[in-house]
N, C-alpha and C. Protein backbone atom coordinates (compact mmCIF):
# COMPACT_ATOMS: atom_id res chain seq x y z
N UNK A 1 -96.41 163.98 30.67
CA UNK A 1 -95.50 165.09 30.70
C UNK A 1 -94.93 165.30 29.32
N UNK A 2 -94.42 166.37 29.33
CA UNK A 2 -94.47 166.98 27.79
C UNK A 2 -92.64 167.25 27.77
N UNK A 3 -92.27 166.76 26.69
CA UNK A 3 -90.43 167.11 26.71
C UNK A 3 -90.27 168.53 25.96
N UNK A 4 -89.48 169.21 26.24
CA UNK A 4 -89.29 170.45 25.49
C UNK A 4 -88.72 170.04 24.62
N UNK A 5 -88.10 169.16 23.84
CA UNK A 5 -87.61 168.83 22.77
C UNK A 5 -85.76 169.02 23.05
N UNK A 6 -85.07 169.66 23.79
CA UNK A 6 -83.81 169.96 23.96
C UNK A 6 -83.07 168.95 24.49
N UNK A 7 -82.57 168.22 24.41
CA UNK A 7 -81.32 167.53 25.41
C UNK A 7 -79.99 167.74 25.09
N UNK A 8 -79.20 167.55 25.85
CA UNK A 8 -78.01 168.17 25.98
C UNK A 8 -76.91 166.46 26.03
N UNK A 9 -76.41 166.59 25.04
CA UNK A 9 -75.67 165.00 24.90
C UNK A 9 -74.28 165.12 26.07
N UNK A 10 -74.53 164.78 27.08
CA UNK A 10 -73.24 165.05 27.89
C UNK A 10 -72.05 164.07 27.34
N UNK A 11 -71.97 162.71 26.97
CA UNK A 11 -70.82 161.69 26.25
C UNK A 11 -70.60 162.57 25.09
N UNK A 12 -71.33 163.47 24.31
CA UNK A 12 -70.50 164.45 23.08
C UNK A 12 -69.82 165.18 24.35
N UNK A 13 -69.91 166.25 25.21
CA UNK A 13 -68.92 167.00 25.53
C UNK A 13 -67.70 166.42 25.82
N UNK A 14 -68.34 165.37 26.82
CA UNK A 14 -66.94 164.74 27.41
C UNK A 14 -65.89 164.21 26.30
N UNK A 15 -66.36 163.71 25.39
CA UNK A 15 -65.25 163.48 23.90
C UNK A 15 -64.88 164.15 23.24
N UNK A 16 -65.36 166.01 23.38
CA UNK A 16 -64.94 166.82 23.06
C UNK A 16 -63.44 167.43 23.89
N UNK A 17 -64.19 167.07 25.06
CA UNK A 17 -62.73 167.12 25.92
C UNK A 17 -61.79 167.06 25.98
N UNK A 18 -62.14 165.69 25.96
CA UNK A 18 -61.17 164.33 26.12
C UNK A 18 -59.59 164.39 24.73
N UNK A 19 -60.97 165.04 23.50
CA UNK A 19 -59.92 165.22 22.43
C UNK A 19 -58.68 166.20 22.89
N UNK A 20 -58.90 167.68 23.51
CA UNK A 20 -58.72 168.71 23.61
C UNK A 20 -57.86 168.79 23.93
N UNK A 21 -57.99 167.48 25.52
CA UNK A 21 -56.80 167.51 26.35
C UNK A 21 -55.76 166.31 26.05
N UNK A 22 -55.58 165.44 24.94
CA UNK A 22 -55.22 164.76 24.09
C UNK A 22 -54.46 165.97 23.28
N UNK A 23 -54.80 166.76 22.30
CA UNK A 23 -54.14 167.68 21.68
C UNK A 23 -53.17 168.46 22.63
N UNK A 24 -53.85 169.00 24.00
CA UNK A 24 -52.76 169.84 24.92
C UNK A 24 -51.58 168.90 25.04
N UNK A 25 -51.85 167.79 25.33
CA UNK A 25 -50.62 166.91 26.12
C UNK A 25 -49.52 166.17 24.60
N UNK A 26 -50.10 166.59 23.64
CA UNK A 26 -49.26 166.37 22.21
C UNK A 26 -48.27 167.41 22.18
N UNK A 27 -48.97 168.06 22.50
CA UNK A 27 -48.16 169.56 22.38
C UNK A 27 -46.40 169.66 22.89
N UNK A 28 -46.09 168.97 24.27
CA UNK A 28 -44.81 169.02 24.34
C UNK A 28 -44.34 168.05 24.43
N UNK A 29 -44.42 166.71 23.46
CA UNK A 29 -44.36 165.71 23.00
C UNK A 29 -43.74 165.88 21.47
N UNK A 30 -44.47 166.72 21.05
CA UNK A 30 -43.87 167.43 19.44
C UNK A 30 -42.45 168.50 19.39
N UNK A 31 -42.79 169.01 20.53
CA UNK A 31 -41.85 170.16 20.87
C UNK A 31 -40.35 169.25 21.59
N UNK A 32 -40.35 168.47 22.36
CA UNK A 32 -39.48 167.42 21.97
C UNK A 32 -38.86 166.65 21.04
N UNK A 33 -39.46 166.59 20.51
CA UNK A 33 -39.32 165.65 18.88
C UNK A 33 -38.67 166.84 18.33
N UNK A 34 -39.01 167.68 18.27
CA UNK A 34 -38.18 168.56 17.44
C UNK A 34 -36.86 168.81 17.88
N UNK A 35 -36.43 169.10 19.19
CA UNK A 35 -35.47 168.79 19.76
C UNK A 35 -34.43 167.91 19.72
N UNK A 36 -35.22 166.99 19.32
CA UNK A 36 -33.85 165.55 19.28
C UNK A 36 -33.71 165.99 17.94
N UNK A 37 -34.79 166.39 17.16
CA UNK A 37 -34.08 166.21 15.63
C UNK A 37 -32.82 167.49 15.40
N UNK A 38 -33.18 168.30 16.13
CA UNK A 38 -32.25 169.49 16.29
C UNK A 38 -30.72 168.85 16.53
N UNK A 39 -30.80 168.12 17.49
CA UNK A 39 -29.80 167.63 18.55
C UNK A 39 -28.95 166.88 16.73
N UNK A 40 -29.63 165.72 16.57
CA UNK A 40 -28.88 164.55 15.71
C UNK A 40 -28.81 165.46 14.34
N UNK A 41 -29.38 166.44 13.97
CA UNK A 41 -28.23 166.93 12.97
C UNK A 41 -27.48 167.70 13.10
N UNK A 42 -27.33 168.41 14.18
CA UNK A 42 -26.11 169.04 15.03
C UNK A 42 -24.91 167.68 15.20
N UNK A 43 -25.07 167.28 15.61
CA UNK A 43 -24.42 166.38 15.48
C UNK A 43 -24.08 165.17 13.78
N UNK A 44 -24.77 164.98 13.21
CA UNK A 44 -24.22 164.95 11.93
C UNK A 44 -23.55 165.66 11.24
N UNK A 45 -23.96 166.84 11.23
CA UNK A 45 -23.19 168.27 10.19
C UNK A 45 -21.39 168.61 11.28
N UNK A 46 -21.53 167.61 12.70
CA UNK A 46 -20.42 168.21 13.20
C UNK A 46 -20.29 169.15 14.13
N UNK A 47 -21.42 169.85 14.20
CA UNK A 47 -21.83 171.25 14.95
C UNK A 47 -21.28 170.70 16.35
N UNK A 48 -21.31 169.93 16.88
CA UNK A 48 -21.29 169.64 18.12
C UNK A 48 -20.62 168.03 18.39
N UNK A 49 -20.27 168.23 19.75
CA UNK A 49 -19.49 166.55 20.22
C UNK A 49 -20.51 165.76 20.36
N UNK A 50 -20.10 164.24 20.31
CA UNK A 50 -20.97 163.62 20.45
C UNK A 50 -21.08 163.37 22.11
N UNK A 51 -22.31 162.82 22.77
CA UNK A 51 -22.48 162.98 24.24
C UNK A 51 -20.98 162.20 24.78
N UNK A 52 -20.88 160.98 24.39
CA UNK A 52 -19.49 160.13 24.76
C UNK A 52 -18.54 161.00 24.51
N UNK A 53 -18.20 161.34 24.00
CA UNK A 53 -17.18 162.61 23.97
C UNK A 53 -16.60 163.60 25.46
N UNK A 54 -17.83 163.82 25.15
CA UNK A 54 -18.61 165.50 26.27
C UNK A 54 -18.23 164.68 27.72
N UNK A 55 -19.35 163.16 27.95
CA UNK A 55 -18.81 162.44 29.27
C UNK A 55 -17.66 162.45 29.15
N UNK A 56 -16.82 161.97 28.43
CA UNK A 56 -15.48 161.47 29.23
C UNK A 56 -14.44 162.65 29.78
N UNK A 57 -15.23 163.68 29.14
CA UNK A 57 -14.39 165.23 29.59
C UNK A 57 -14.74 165.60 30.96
N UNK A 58 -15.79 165.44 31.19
CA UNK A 58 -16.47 165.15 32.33
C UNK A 58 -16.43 164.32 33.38
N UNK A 59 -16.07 163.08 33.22
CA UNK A 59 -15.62 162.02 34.44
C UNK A 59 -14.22 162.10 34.63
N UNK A 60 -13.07 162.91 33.39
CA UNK A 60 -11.66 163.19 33.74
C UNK A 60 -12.17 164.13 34.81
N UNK A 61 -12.75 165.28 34.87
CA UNK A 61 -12.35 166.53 35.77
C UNK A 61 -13.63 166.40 37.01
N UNK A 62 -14.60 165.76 37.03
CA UNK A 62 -15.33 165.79 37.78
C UNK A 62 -16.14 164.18 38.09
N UNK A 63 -15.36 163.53 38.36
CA UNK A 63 -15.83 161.89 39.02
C UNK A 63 -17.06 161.55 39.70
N UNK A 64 -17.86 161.01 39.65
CA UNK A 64 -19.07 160.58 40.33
C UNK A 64 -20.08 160.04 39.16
N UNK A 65 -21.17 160.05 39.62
CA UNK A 65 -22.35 159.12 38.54
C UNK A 65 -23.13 160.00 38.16
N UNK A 66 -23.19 160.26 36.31
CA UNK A 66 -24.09 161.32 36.22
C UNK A 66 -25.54 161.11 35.73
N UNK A 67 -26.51 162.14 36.65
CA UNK A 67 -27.79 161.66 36.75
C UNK A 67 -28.49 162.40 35.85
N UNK A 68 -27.83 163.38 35.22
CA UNK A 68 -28.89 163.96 34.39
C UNK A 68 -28.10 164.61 33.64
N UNK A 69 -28.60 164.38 32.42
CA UNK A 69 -27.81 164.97 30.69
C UNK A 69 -28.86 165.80 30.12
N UNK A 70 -29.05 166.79 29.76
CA UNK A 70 -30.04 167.99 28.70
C UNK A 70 -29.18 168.63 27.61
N UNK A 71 -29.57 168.15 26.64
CA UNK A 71 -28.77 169.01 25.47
C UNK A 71 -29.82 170.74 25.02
N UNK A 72 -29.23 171.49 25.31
CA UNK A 72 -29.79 173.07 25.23
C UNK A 72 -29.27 173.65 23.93
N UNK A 73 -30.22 174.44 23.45
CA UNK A 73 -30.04 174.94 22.18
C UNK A 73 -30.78 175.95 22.07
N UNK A 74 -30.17 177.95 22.60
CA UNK A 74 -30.58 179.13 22.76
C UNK A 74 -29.84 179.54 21.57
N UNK A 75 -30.38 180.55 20.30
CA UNK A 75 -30.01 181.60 20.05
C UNK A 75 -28.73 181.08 19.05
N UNK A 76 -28.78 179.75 18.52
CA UNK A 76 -28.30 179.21 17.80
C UNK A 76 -26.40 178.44 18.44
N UNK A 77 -26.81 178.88 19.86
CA UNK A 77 -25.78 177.92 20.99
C UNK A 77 -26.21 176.60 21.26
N UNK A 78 -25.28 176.08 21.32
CA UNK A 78 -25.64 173.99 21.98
C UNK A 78 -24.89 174.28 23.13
N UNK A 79 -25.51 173.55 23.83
CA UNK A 79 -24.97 173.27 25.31
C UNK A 79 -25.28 172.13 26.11
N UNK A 80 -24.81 171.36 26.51
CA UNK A 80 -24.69 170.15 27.41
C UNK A 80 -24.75 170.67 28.97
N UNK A 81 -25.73 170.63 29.16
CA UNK A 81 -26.22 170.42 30.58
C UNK A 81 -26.25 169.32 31.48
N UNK A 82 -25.03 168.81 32.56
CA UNK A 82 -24.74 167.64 32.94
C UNK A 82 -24.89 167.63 34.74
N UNK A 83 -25.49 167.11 34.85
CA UNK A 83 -25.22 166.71 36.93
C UNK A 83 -24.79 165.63 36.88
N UNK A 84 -23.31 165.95 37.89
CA UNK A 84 -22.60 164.50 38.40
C UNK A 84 -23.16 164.38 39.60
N UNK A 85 -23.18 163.54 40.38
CA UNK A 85 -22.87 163.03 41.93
C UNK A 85 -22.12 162.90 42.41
N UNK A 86 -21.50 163.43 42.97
CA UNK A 86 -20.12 163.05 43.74
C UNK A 86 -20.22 162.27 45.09
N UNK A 87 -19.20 161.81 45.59
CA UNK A 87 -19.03 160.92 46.51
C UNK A 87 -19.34 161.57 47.69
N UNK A 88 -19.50 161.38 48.69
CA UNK A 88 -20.39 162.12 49.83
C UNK A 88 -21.47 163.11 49.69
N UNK A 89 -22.04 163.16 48.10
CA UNK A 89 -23.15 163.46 48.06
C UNK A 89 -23.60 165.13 47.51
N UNK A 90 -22.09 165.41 47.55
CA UNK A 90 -22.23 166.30 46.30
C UNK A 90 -23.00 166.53 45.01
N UNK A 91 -23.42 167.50 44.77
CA UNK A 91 -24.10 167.71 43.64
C UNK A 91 -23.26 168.43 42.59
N UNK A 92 -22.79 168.01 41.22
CA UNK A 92 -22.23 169.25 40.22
C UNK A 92 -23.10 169.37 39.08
N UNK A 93 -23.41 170.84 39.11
CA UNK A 93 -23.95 171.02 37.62
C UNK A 93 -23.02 171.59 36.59
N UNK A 94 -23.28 171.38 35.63
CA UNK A 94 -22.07 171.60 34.71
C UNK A 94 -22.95 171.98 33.27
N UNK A 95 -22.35 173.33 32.55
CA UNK A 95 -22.63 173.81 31.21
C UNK A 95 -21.25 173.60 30.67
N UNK A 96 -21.71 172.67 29.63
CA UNK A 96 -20.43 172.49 28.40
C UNK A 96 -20.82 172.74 27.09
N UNK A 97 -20.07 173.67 26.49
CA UNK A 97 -20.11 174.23 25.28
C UNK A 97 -20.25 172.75 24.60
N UNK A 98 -21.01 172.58 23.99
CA UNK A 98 -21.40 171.66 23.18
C UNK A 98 -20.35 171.06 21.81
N UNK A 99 -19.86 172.97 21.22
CA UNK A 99 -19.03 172.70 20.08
C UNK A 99 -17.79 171.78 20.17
N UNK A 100 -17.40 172.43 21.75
CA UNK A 100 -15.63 172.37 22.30
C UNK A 100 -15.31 171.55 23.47
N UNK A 101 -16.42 171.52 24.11
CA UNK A 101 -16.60 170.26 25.42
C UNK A 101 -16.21 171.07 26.62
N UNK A 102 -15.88 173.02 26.34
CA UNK A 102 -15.32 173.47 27.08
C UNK A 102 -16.53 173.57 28.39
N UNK A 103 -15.93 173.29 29.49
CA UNK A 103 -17.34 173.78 30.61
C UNK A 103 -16.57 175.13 31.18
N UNK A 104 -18.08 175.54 30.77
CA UNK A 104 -17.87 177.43 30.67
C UNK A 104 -18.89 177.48 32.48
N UNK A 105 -19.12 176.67 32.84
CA UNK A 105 -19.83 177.25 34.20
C UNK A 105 -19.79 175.59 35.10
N UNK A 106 -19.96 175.86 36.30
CA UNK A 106 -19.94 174.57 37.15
C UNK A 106 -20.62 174.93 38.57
N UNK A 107 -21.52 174.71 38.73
CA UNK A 107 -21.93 174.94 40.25
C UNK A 107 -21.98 173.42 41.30
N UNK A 108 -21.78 174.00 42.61
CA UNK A 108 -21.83 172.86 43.23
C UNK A 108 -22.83 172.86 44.84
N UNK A 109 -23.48 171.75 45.21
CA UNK A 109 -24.11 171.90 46.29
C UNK A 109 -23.69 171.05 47.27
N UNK A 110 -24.18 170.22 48.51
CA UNK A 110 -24.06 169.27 49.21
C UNK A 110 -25.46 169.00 49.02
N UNK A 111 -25.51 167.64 48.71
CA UNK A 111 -26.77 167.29 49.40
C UNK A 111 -27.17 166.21 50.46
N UNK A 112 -28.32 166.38 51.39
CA UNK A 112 -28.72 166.10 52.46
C UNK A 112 -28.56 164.67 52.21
């Protein structure tokens, strides 16, 4: 039998892949990184409180264990994005001006 001469290296595609989706998943890994660096010279230059700060403004007016902290940065605003827990299971979300520690919004749920 006679080979047409063509083969098709399937281990090249798959490492072509493999790279590809290696580069996709860098992607918001970098875009993070940039973020924190955003965050810590906002916070060097002063721009903003430091998180210990921001908590303790936060466990004065709203008590429970907080499960989730996001520092946000739209349009040249910082914002502290905080969920407490409250005791029977309350949920609070909370936007605090980053500069002033002021919380400009607060929502609340029950949860199951």
């Amino acid at each position: 039998m006679r080979s047409s001469g063509k083969r098709i290296s399937y281990g090249g595609v798959v490492a072509a892949l493999c790279c590809g989706l290696l580069v996709l998943a860098a992607g918001p890994v970098a875009a993070g990184d940039d973020d924190h660096e955003i965050a810590r010279r906002a916070l060097e230059a002063g721009e903003v409180l430091p998180l210990r700060t921001v908590l303790d403004i936060v466990e004065k007016q709203y008590p429970g264990q907080v499960v989730e902290v996001e520092f946000e940065h739209d349009d040249g605003e910082f914002q502290y994005e905080i969920k407490v827990l409250q005791q029977g299971g309350r949920l609070v979300k909370l936007d605090l001006d980053a500069r002033t520690g002021e919380i400009v919004e607060a929502k609340s749920r029950q949860r199951d």
